[in-house]
C-alpha atoms as a PDB file:
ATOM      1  CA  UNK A   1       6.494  -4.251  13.846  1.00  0.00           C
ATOM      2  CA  UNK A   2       5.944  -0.838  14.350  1.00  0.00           C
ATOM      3  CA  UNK A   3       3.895   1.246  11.484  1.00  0.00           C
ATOM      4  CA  UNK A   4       4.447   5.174  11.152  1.00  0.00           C
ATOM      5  CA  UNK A   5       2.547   7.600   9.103  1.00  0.00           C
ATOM      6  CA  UNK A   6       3.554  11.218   9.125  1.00  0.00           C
ATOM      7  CA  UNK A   7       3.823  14.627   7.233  1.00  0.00           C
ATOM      8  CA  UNK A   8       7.091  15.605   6.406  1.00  0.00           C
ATOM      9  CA  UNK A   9       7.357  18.222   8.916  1.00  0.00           C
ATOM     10  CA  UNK A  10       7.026  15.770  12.029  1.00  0.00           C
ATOM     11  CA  UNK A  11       9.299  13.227  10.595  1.00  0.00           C
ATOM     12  CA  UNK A  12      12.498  13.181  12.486  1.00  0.00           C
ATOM     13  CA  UNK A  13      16.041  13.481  11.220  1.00  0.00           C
ATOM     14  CA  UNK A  14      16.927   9.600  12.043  1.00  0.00           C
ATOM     15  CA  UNK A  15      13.309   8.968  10.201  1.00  0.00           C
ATOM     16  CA  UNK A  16      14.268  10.700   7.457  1.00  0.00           C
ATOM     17  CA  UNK A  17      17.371   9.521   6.963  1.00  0.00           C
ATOM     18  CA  UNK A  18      16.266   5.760   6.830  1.00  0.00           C
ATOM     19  CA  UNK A  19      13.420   6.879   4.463  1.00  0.00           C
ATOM     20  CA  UNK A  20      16.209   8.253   1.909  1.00  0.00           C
ATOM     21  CA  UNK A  21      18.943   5.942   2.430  1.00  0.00           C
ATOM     22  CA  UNK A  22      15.967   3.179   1.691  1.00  0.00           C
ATOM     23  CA  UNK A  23      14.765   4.993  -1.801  1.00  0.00           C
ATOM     24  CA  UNK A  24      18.144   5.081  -2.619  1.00  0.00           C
ATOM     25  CA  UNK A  25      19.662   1.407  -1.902  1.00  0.00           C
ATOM     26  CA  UNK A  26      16.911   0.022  -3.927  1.00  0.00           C
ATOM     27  CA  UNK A  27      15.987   2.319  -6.723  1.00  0.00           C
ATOM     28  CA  UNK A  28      18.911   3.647  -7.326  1.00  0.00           C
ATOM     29  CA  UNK A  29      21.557   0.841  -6.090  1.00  0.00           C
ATOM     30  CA  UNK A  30      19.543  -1.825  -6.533  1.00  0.00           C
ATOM     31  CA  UNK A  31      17.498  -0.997  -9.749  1.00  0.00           C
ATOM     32  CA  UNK A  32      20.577   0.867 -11.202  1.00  0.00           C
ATOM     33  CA  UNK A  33      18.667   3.599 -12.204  1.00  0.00           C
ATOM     34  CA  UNK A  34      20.278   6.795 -11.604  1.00  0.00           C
ATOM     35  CA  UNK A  35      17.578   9.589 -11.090  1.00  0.00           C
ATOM     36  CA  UNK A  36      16.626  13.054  -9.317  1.00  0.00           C
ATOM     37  CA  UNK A  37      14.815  11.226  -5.808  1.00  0.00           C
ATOM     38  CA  UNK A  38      14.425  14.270  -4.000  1.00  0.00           C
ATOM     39  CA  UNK A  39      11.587  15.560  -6.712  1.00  0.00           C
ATOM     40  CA  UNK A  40      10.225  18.690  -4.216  1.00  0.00           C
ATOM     41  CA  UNK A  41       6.970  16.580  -3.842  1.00  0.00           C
ATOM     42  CA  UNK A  42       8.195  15.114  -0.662  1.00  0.00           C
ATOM     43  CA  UNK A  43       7.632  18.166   1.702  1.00  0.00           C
ATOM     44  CA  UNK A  44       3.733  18.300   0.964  1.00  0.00           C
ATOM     45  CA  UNK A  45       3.314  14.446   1.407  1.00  0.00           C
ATOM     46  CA  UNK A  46       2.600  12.018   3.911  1.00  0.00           C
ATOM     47  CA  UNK A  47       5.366   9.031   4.498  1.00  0.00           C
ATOM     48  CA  UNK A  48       4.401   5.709   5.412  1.00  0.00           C
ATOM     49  CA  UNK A  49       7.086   3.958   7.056  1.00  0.00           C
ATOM     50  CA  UNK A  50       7.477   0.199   8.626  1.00  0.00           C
ATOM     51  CA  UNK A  51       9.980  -1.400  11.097  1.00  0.00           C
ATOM     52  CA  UNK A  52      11.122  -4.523  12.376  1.00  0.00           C
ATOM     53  CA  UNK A  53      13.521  -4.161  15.252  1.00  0.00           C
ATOM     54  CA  UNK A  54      14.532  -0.135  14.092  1.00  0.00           C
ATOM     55  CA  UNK A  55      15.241  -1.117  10.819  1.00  0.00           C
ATOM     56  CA  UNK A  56      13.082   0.355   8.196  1.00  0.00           C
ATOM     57  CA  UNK A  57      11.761  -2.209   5.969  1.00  0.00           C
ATOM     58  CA  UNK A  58       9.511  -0.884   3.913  1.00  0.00           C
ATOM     59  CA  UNK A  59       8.441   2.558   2.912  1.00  0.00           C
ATOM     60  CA  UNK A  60       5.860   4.534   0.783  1.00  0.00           C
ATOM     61  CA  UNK A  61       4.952   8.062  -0.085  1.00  0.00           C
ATOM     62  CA  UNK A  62       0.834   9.283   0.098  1.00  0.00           C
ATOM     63  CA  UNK A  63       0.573  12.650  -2.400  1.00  0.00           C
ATOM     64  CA  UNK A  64      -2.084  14.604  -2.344  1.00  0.00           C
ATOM     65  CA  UNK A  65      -4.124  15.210  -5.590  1.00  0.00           C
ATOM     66  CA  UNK A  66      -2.014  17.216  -7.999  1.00  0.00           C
ATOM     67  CA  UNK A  67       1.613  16.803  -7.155  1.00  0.00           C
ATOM     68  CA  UNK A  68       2.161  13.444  -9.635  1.00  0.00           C
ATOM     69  CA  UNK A  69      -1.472  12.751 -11.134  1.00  0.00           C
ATOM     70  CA  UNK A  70      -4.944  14.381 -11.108  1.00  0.00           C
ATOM     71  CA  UNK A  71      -6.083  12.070  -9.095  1.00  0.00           C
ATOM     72  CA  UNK A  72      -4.017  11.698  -5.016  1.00  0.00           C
ATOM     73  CA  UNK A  73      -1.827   8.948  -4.960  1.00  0.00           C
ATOM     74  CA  UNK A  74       0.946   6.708  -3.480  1.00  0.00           C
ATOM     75  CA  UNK A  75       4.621   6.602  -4.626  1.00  0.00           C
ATOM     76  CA  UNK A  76       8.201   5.347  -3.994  1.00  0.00           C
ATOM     77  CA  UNK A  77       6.689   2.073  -2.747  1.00  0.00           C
ATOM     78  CA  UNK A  78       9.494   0.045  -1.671  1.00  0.00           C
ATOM     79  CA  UNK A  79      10.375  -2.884   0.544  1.00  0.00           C
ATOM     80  CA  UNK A  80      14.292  -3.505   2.097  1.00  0.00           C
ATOM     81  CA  UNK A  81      13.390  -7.685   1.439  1.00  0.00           C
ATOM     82  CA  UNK A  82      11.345  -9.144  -0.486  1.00  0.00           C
ATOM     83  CA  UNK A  83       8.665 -12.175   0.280  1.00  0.00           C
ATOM     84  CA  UNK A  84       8.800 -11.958   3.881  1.00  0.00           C
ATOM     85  CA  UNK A  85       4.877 -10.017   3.482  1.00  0.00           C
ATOM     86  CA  UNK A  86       6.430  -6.238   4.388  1.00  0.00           C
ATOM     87  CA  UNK A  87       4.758  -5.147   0.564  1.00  0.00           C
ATOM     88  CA  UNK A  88       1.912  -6.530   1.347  1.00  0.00           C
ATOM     89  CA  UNK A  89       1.313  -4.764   4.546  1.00  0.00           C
ATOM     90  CA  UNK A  90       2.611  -1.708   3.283  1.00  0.00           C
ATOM     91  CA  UNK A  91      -0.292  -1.215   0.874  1.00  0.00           C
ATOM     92  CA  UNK A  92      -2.894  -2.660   2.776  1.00  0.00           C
ATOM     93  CA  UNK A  93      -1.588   0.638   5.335  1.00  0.00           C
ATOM     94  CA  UNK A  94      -0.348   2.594   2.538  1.00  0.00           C
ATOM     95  CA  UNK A  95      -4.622   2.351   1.311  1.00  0.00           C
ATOM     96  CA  UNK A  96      -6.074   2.528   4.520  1.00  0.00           C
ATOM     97  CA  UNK A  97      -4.046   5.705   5.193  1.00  0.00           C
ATOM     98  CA  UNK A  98      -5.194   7.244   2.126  1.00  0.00           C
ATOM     99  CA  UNK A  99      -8.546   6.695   2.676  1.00  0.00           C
ATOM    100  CA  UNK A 100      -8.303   8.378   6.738  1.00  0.00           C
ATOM    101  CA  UNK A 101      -6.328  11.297   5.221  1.00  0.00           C
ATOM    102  CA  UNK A 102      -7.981  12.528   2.005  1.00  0.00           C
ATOM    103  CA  UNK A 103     -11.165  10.201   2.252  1.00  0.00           C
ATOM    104  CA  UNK A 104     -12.842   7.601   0.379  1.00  0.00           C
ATOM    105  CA  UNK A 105     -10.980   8.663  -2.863  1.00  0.00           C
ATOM    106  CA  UNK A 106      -9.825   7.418  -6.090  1.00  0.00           C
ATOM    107  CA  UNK A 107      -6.007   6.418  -5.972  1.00  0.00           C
ATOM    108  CA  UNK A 108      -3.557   6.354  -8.815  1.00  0.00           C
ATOM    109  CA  UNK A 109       0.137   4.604  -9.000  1.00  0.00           C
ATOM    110  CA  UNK A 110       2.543   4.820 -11.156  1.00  0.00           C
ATOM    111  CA  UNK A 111       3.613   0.826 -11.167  1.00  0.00           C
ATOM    112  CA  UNK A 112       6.836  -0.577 -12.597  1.00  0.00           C
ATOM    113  CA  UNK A 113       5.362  -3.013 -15.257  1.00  0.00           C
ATOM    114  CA  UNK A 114       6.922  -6.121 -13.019  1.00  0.00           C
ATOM    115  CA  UNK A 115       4.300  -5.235 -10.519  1.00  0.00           C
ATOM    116  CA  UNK A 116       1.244  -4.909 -11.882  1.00  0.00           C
ATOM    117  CA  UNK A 117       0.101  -8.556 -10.553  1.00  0.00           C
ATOM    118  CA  UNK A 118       1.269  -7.507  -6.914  1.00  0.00           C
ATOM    119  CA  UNK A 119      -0.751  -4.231  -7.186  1.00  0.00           C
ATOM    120  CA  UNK A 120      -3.878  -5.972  -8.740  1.00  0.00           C
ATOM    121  CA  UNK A 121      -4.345  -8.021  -5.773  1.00  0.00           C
ATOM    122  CA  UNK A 122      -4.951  -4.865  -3.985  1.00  0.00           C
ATOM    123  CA  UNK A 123      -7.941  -3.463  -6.809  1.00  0.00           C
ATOM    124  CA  UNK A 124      -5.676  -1.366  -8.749  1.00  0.00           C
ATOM    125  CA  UNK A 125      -5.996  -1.684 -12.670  1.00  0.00           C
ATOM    126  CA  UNK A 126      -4.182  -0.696 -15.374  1.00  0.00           C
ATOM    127  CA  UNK A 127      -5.063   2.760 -16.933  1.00  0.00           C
ATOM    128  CA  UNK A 128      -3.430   3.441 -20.166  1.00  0.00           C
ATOM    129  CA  UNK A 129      -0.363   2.679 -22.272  1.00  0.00           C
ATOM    130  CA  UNK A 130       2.895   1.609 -20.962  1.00  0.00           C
ATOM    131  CA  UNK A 131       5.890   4.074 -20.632  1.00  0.00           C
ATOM    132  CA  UNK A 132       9.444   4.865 -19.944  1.00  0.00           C
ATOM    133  CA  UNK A 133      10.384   6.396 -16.610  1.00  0.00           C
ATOM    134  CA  UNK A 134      14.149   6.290 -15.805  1.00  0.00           C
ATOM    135  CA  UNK A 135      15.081   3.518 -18.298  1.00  0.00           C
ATOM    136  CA  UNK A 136      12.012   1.448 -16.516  1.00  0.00           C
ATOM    137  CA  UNK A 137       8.465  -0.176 -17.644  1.00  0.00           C
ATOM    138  CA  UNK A 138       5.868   1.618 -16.168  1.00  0.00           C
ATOM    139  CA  UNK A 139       1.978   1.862 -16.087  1.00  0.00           C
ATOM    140  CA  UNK A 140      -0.364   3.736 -14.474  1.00  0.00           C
ATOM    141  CA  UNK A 141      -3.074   1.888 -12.655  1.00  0.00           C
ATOM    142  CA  UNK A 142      -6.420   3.066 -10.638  1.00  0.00           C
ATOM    143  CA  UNK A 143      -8.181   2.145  -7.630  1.00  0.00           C
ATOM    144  CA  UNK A 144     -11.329   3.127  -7.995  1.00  0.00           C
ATOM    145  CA  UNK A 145     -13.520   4.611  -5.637  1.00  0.00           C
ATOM    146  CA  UNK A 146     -14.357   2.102  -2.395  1.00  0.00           C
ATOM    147  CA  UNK A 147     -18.045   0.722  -2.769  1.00  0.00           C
ATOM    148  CA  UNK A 148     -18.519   1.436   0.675  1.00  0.00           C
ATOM    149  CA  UNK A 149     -16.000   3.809   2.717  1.00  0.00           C
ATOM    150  CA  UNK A 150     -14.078   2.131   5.198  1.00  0.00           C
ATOM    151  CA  UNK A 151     -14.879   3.042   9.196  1.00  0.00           C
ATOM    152  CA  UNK A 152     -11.688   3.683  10.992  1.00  0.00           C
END
C-alpha cells in the first residue's frame, strides 16, 4: 500500500487523473447523483490518496478552514471497494494528516447520513439537523479538539 498526501500543485497529471476519475465513478456513477465535482476548492487543498498495486483505492480531500465550513475539514471521502479496511485507513490518515498540517484542530465533515456510524468510530458527532445535498442525506458532524495533540 502506498499512502500519498499532497497540495494540489505537486500532484501529478496521472495522480490527478485517478483522483477525478475516482470522485466521479462513485459519486456520480455509482451514487447517481449528477453534480458540479470540480467546486474551485480543490486547488487550495491537500489530497489524500491510497494505492494498492497503482490503483487508487481510496481518496479524500483536507480543506483548510473556510473553503466548506468555519471550522478546516475533510471531504470527497471515498473508497473504489468497500469492506476490504481502505475507509478505515483513509481516515485514520485522512486525521492524522490534518492534525500535522493545520495542527491539533477541530475537524468538521459533511457525512452522507448512511455513514454516520462509520465516522463515529473515528470521534466525529453529529452537529445539527439533517439536509439535502445533491438529492442525498447529509449531516454535519465534529471532531472535537484532541485531548492531547498527537506527536508525529
Amino acid at each position: 500500500m502506498e499512502i500519498k498526501c499532497k497540495e494540489f500543485n505537486t500532484l501529478t497529471v496521472e495522480e490527478l487523473y485517478d483522483l477525478l476519475q475516482l470522485r466521479s465513478e462513485i459519486f456520480v456513477v455509482e451514487q447517481d447523483c449528477p453534480y458540479q465535482d470540480l467546486d474551485g476548492i480543490d486547488k487550495r487543498c491537500h489530497h489524500l490518496l491510497i494505492y494498492k498495486e497503482s490503483i487508487l483505492q481510496a481518496y479524500a480531500r483536507l480543506i483548510p478552514e473556510g473553503l466548506t465550513f468555519n471550522e478546516h475539514s475533510i471531504g470527497r471521502v471515498v473508497t473504489k471497494n468497500h469492506g476490504l479496511g481502505f475507509g478505515s485507513t483513509l481516515m485514520n490518515e485522512a486525521i492524522q494528516s490534518m492534525y500535522r498540517i493545520f495542527g491539533p484542530i477541530p475537524i468538521r465533515i459533511g457525512a452522507q447520513t448512511y455513514a454516520t456510524n462509520f465516522y463515529t468510530k473515528f470521534g466525529f458527532l453529529p452537529d445539527g439537523e439533517v439536509y439535502d445535498e445533491d438529492g442525498i442525506e447529509h449531516i454535519e458532524m465534529i471532531l472535537k479538539l484532541p485531548l492531547k495533540v498527537p506527536v508525529f
